[in-house]
Protein backbone atom coordinates (compact mmCIF):
# COMPACT_ATOMS: atom_id res chain seq x y z
CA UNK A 1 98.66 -132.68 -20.78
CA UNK A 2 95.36 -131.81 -19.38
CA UNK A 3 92.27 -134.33 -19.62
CA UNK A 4 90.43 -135.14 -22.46
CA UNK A 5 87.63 -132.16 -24.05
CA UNK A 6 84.26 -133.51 -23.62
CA UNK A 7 81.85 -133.15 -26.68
CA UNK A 8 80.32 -129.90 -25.93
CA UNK A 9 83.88 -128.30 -25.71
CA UNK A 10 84.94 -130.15 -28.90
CA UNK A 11 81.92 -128.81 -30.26
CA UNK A 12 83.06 -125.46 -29.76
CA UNK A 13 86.42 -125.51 -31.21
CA UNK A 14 85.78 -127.27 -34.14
CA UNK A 15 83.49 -124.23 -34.45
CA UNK A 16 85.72 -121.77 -33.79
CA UNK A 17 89.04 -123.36 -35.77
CA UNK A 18 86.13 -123.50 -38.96
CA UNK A 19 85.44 -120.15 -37.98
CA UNK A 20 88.82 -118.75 -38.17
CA UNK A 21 89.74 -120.20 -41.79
CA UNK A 22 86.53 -118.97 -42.98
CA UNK A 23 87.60 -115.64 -41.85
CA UNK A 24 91.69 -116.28 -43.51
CA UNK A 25 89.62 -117.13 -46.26
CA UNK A 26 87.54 -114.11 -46.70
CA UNK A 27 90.69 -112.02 -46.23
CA UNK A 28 92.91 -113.34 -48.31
CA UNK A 29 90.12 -113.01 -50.97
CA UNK A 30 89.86 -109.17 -50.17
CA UNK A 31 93.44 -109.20 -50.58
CA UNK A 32 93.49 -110.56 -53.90
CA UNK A 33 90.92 -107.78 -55.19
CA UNK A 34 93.50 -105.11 -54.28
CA UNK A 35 95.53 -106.51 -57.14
CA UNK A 36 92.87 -104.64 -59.37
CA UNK A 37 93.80 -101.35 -58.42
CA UNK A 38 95.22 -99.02 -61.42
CA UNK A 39 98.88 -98.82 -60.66
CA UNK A 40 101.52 -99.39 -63.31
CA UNK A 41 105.45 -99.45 -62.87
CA UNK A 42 108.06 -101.36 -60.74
CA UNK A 43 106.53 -100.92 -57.88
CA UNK A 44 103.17 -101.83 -58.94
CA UNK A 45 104.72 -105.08 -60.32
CA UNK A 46 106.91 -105.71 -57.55
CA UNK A 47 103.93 -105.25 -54.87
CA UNK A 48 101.64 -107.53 -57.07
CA UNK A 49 103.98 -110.28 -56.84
CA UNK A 50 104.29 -109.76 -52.65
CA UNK A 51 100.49 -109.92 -52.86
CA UNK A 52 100.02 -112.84 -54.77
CA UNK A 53 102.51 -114.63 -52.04
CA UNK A 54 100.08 -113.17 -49.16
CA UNK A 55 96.96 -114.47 -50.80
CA UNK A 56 98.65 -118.19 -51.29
CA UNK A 57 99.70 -118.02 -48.01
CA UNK A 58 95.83 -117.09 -46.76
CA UNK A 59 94.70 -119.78 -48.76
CA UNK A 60 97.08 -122.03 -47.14
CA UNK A 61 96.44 -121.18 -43.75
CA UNK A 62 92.55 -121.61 -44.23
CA UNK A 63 92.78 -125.11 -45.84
CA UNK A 64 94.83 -125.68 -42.89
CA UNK A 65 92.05 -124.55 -40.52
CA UNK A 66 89.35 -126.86 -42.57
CA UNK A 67 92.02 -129.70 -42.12
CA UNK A 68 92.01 -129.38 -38.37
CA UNK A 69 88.45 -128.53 -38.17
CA UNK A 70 87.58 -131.68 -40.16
CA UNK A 71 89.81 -133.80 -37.68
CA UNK A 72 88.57 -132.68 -34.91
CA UNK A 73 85.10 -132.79 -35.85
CA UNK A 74 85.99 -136.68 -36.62
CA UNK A 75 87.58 -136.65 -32.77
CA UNK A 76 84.12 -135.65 -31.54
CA UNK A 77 82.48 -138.26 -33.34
CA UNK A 78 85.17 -140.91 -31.72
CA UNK A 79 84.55 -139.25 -28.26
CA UNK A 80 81.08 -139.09 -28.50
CA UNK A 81 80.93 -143.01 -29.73
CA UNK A 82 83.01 -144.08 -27.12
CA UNK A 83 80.60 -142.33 -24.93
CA UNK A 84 77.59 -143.65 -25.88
CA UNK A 85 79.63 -147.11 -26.13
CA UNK A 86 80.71 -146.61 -22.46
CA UNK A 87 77.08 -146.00 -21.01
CA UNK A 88 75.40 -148.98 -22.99
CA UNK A 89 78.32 -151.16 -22.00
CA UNK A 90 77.82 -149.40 -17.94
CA UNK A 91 74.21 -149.93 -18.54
CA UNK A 92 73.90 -153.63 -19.65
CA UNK A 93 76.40 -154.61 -17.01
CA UNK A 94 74.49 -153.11 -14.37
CA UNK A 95 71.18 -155.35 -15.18
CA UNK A 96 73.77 -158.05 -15.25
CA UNK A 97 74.44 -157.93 -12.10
């Protein structure tokens, strides 16, 4: 494994994961508009029930994306406590001494 992000970099991909399932989001909400085209038949019915999968699926994936965004936005918090933890613990040990 390679070391540990630092805030800024956690920053970033919490951004860009939040990012990402707004965009599955959007999409699988364009998606479920095409079921309003005017088609009738077999077909039509057969390629309305494909679609509704797809746009579950999209849905699924982007509440997936908020899940890992929200963890990893609660990683940065740890991260950036420990931090802050680290230099007041660094900082009253050095007048200590």
């Amino acid at each position: 494994m390679g070391p540990e992000l630092g805030e800024a970099r956690l920053g970033a991909l919490v951004r860009e994961v939040a990012r990402v399932g707004e965009d599955v989001r959007e999409a699988g909400e364009r998606l479920a508009g095409v079921d309003g085209i005017d088609w009738d038949g077999a077909g039509a019915a057969a390629f309305r029930s494909r679609l509704t999968e797809v746009v579950r699926a999209a849905g699924a994936l982007a509440a997936g994306c908020e899940e890992a965004a929200g963890r990893l936005a609660a990683h940065r918090g740890a991260v950036v406590a420990l931090g802050a933890a680290t230099a007041a613990g660094t900082g009253s040990s050095a007048g200590a001494a």
